[in-house]
N, C-alpha and C. Protein backbone atom coordinates (compact mmCIF):
# COMPACT_ATOMS: atom_id res chain seq x y z
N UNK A 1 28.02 -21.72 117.33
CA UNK A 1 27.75 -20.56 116.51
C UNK A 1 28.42 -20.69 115.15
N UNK A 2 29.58 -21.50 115.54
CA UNK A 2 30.43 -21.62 113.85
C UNK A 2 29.32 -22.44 112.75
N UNK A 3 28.49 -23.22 113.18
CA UNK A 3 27.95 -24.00 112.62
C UNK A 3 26.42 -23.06 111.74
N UNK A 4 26.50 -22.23 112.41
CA UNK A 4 25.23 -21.41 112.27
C UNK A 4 26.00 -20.78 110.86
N UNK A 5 27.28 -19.65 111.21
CA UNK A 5 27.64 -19.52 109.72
C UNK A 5 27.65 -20.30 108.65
N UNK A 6 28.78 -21.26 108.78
CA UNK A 6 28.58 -22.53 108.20
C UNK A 6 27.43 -22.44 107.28
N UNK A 7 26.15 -23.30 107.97
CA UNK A 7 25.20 -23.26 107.55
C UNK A 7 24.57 -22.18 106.34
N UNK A 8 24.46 -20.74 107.16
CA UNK A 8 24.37 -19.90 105.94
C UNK A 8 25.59 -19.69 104.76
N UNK A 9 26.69 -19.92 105.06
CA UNK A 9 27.42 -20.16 103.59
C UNK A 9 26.97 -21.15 102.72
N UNK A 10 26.23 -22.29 103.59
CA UNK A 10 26.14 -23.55 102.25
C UNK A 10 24.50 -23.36 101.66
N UNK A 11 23.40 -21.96 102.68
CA UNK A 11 22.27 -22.04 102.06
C UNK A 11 22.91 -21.05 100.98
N UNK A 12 23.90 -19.69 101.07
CA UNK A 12 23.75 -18.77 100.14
C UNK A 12 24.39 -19.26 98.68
N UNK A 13 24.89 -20.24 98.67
CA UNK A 13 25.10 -21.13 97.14
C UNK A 13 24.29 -21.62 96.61
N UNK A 14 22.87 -21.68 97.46
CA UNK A 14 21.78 -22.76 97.07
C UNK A 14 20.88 -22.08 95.82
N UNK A 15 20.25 -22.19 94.73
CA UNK A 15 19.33 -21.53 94.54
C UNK A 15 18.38 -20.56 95.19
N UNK A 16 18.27 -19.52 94.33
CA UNK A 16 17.45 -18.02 95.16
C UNK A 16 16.20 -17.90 94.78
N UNK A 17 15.37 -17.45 95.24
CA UNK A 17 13.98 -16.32 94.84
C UNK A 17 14.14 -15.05 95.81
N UNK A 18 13.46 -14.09 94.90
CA UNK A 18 13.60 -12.67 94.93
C UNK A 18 12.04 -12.27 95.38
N UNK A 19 12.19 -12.03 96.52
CA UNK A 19 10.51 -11.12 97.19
C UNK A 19 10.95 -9.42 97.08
N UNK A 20 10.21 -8.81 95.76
CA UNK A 20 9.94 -7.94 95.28
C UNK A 20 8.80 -7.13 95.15
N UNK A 21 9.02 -5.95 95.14
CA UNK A 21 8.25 -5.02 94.32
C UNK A 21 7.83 -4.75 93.19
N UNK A 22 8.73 -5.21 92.63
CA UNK A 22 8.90 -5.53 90.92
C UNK A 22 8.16 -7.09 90.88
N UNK A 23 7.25 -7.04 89.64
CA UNK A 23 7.20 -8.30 89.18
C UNK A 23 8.32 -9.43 88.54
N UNK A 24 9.44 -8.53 88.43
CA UNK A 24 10.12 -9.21 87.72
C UNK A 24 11.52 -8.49 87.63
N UNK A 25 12.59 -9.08 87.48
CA UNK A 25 13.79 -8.20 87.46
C UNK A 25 13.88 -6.82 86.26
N UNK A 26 14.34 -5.88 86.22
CA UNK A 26 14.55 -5.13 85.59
C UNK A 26 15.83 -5.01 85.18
N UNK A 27 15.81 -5.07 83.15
CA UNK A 27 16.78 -5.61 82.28
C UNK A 27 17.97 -4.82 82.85
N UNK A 28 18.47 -4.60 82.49
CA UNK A 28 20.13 -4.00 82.71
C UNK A 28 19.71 -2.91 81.30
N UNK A 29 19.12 -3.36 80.29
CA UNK A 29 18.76 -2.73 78.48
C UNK A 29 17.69 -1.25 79.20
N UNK A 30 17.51 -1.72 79.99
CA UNK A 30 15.49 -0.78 80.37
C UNK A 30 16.42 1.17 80.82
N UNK A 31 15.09 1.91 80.05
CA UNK A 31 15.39 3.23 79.92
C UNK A 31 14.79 3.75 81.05
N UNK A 32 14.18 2.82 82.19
CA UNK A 32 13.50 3.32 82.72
C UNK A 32 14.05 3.92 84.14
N UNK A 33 13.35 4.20 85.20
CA UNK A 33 14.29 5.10 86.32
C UNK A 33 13.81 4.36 87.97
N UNK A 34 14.66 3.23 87.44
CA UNK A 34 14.61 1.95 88.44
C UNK A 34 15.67 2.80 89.91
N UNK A 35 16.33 3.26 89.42
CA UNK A 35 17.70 3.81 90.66
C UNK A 35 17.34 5.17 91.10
N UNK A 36 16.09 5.70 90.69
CA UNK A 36 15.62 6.95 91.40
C UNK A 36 14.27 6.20 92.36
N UNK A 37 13.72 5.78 91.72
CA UNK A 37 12.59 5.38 92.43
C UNK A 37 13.10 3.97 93.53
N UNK A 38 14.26 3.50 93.45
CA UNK A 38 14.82 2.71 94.85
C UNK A 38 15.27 3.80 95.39
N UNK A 39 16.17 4.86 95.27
CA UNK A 39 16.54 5.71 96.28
C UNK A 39 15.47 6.30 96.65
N UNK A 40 14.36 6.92 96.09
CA UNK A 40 13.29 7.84 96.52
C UNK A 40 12.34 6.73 97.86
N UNK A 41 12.39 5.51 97.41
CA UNK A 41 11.69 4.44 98.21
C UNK A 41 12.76 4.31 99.47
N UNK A 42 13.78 4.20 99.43
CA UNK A 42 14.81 4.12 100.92
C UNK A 42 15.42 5.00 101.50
N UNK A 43 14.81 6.28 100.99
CA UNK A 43 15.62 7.87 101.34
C UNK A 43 14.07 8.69 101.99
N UNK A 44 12.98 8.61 101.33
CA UNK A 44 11.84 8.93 101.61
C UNK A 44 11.32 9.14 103.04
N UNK A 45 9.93 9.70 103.12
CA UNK A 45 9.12 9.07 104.32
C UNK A 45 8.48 7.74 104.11
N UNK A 46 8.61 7.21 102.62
CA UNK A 46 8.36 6.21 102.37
C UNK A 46 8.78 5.24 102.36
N UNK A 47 10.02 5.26 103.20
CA UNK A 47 10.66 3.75 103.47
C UNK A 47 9.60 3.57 104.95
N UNK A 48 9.03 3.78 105.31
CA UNK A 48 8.34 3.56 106.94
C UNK A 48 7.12 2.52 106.31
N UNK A 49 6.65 2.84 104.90
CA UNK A 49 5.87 2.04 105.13
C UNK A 49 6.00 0.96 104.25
N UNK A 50 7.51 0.77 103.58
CA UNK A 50 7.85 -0.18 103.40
C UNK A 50 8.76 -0.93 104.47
N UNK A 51 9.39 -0.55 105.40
CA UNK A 51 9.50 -0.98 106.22
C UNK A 51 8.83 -1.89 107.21
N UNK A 52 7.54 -1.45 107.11
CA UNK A 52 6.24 -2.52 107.77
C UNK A 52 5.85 -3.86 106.71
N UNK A 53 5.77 -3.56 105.44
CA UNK A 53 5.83 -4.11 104.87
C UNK A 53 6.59 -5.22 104.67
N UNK A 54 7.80 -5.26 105.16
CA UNK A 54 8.83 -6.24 104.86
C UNK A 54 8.84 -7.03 106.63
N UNK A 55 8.14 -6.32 107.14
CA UNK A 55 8.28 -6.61 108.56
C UNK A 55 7.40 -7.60 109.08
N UNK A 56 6.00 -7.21 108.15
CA UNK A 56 4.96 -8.14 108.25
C UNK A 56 4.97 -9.43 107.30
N UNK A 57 5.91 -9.13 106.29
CA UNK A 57 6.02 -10.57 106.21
C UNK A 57 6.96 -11.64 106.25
N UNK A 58 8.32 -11.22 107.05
CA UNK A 58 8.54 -11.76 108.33
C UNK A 58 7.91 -12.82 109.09
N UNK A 59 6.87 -11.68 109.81
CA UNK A 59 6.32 -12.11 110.71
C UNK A 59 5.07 -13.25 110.34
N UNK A 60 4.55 -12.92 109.20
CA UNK A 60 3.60 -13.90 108.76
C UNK A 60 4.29 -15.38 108.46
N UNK A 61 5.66 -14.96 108.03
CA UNK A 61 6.34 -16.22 107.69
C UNK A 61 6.78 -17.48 109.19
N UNK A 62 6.96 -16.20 109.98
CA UNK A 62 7.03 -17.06 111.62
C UNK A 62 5.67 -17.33 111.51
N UNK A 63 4.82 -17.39 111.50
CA UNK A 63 3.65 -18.04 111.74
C UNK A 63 3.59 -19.40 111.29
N UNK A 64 4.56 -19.66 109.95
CA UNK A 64 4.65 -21.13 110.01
C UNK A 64 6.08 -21.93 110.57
N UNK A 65 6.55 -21.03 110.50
CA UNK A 65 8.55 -22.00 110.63
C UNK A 65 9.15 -21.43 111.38
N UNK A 66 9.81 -22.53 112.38
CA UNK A 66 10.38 -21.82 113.36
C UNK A 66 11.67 -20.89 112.49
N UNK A 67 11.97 -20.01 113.59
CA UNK A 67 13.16 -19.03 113.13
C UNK A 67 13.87 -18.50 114.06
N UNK A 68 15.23 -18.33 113.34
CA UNK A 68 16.79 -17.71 114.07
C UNK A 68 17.10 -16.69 113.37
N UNK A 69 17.61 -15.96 113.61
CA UNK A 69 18.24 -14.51 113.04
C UNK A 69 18.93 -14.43 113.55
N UNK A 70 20.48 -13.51 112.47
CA UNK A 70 21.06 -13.62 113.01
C UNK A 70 21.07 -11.68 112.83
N UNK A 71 21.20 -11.11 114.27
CA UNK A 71 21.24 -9.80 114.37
C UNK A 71 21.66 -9.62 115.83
N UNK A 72 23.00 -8.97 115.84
CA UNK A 72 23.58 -8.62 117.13
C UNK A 72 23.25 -10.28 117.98
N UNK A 73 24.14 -10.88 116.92
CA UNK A 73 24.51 -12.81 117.81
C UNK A 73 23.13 -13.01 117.38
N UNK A 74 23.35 -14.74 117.47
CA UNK A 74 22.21 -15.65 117.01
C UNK A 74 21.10 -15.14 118.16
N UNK A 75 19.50 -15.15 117.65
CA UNK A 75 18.44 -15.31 118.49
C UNK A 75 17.63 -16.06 118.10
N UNK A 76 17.77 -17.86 118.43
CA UNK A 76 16.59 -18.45 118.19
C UNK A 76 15.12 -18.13 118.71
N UNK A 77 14.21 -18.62 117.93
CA UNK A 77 12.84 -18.05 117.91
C UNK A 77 12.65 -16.96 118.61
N UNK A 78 13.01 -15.64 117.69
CA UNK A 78 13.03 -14.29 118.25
C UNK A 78 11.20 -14.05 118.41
N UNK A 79 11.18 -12.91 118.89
CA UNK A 79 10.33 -12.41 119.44
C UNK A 79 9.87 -11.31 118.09
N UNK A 80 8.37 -11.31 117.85
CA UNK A 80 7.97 -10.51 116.74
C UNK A 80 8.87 -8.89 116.97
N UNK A 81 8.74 -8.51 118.15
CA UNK A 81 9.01 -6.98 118.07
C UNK A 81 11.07 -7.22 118.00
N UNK A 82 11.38 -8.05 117.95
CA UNK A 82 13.21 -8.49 117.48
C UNK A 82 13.08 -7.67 116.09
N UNK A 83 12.37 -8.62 115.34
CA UNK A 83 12.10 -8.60 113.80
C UNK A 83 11.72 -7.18 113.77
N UNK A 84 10.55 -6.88 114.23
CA UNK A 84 10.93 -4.81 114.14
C UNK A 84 11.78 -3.98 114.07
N UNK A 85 12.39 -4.04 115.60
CA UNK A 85 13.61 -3.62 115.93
C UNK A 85 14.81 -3.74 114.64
N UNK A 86 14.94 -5.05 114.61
CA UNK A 86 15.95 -5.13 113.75
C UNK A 86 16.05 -4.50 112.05
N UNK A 87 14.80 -4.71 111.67
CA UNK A 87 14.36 -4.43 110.15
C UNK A 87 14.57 -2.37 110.60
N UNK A 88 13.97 -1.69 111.52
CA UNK A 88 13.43 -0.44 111.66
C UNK A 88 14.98 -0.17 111.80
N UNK A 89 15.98 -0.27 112.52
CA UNK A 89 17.49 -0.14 112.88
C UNK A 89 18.15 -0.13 111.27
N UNK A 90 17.97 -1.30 110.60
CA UNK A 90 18.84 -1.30 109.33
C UNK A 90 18.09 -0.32 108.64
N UNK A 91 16.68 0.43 108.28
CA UNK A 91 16.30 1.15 107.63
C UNK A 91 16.52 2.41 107.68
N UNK A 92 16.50 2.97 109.11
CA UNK A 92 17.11 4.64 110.04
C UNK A 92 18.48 4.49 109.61
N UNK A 93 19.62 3.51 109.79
CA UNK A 93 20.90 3.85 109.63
C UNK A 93 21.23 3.33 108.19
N UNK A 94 20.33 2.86 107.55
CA UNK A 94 20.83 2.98 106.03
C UNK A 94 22.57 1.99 105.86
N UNK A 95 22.07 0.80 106.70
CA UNK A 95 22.69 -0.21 106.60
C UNK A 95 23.06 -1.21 107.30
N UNK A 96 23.28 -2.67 107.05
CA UNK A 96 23.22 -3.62 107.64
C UNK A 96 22.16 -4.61 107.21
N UNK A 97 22.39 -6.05 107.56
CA UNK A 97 21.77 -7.40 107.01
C UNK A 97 21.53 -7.98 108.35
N UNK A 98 20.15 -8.59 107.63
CA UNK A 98 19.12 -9.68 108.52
C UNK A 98 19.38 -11.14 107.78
N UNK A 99 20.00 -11.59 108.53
CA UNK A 99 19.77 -13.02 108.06
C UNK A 99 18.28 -13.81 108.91
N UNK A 100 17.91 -14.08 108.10
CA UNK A 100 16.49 -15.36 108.92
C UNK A 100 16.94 -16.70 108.35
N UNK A 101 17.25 -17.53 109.23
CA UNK A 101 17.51 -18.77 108.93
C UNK A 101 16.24 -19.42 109.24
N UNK A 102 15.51 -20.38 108.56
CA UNK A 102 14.21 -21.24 109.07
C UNK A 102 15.08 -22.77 108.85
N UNK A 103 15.47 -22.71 110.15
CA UNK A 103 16.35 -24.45 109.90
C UNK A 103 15.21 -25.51 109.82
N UNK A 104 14.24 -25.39 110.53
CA UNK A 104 13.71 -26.75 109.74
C UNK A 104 13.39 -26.75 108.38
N UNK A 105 13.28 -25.83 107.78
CA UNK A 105 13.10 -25.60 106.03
C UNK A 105 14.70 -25.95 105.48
N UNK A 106 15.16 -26.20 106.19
CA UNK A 106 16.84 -25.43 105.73
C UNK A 106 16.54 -24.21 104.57
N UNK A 107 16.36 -23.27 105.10
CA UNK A 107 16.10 -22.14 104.17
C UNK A 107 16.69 -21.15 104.69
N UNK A 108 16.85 -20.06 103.86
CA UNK A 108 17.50 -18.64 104.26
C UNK A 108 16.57 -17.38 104.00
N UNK A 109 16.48 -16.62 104.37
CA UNK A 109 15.75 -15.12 103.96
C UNK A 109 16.86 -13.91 104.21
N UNK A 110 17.56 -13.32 103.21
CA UNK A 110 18.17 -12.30 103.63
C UNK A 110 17.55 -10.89 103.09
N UNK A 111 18.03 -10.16 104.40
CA UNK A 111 17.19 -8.75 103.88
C UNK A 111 18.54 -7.41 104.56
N UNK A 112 18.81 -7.28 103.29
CA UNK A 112 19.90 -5.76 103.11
C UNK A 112 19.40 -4.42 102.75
N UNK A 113 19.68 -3.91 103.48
CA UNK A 113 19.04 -2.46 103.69
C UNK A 113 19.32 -1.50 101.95
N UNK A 114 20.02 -2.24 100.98
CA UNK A 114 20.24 -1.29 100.08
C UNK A 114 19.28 -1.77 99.17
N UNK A 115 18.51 -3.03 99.56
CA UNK A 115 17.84 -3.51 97.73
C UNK A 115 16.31 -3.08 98.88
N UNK A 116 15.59 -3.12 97.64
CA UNK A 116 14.07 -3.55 97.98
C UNK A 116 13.16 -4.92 97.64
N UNK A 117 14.13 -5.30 97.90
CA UNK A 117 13.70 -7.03 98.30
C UNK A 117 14.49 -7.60 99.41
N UNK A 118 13.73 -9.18 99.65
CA UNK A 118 14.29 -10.44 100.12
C UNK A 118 14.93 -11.25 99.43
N UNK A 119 16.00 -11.61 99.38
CA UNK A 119 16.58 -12.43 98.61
C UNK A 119 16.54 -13.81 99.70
N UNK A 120 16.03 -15.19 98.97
CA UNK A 120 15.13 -16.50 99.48
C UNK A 120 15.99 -17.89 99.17
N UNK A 121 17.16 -18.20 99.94
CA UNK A 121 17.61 -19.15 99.14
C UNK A 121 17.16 -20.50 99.73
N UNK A 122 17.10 -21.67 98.47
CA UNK A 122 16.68 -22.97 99.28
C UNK A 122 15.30 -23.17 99.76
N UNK A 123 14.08 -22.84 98.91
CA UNK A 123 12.80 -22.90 98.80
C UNK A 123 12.58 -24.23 98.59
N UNK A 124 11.40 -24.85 99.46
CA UNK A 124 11.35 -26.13 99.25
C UNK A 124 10.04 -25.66 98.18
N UNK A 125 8.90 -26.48 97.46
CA UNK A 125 8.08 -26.11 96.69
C UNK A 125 6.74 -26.00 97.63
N UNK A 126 6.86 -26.87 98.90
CA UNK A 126 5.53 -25.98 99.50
C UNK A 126 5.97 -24.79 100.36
N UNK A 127 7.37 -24.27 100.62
CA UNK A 127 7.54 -23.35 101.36
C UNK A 127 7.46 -21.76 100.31
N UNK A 128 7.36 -22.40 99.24
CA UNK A 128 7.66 -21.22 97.97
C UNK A 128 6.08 -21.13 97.77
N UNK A 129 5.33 -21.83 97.66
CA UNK A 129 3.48 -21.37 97.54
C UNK A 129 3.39 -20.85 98.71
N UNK A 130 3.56 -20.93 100.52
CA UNK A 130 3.23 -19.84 100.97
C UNK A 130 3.35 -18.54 100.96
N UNK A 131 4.79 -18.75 100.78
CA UNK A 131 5.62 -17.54 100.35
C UNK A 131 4.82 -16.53 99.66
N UNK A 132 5.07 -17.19 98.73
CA UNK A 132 4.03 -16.35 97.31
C UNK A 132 2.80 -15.40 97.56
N UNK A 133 1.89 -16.82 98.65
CA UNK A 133 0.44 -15.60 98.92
C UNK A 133 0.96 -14.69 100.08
N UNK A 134 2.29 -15.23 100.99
CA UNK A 134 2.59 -14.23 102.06
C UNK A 134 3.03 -12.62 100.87
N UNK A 135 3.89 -12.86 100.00
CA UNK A 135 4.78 -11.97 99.32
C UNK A 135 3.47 -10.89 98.69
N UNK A 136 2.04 -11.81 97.59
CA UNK A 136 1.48 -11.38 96.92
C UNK A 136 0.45 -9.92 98.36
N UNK A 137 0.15 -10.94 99.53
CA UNK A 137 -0.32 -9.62 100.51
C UNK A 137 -0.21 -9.00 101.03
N UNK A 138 1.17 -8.39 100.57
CA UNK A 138 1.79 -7.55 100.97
C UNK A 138 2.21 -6.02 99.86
N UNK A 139 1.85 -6.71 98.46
CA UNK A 139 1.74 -5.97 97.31
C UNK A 139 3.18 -6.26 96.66
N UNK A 140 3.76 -7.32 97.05
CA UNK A 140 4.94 -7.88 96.79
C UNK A 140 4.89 -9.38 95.82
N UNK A 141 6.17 -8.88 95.23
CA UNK A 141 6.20 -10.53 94.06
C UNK A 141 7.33 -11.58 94.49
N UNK A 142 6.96 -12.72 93.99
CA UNK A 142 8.14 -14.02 94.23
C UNK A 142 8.52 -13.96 92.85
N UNK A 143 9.79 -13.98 92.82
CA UNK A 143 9.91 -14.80 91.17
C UNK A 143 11.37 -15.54 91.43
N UNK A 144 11.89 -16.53 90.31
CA UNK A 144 13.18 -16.94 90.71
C UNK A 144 14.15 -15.95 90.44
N UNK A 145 15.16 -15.99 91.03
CA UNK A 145 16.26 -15.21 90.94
C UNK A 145 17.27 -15.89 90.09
N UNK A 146 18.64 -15.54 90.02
CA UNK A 146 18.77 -15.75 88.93
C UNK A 146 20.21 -16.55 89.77
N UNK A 147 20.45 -18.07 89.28
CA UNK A 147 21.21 -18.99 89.61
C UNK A 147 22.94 -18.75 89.43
């Protein structure tokens, strides 16, 4: 299990991409009302159906690479309704992290109940084009994050 942390300490140094709502980060300069409309989105009845949202693509992403999470101890190749459970739990209690490790990608997916994204570290370049059409059908964006 030490190795499993391990592991995610040396993906979360790696280069990131950001699976968003936003096309694109929003400046730090912008007048706009980025911190009402994330709280209104994770305080809402409308976190339920972003909640599916982030759930399904997850799950679309197991459709190609195997996966471990780490939620209440490691569960290799969890079970789709894990990934429910777990995503629906951090959203009701308004806190807590999903790690998805895809070790044969050596890749990471983390998902924290306070942002409205995935933060993606260690994208290989064909794992970042699925990504993309997984992210884009969902009404969601890839872009790089910031190094």
């Amino acid at each position: 299990m030490n190795d499993m942390f391990k592991k995610i300490n040396e993906l979360l140094e790696k280069p990131c991409h950001v699976i968003d709502f936003l096309p694109q980060r929003v400046p730090n300069t912008s007048n706009g009302h980025f911190f009402d409309v994330e709280d209104y989105l994770l305080s809402s009845k409308k976190r339920h159906e972003m909640k599916n949202r982030y759930v399904n693509i997850i799950l679309k992403l197991m459709c190609y690479y195997r996966t471990s999470i780490l939620w209440n101890g490691w569960n290799n190749n969890p079970k789709p309704a894990d990934i429910e459970a777990a995503v629906s739990e951090i959203m009701e209690n308004h806190s807590g992290t999903l790690n998805i490790l895809f070790p044969d990608e050596d890749a990471l997916l983390v998902f924290e109940w306070d942002c409205l994204n995935f933060t993606v570290y260690n994208l290989s370049e064909s794992m970042k084009e699925i990504m993309e059409k997984i992210a884009l059908s969902e009404g969601f964006f890839c872009w790089k994050g910031m190094d």
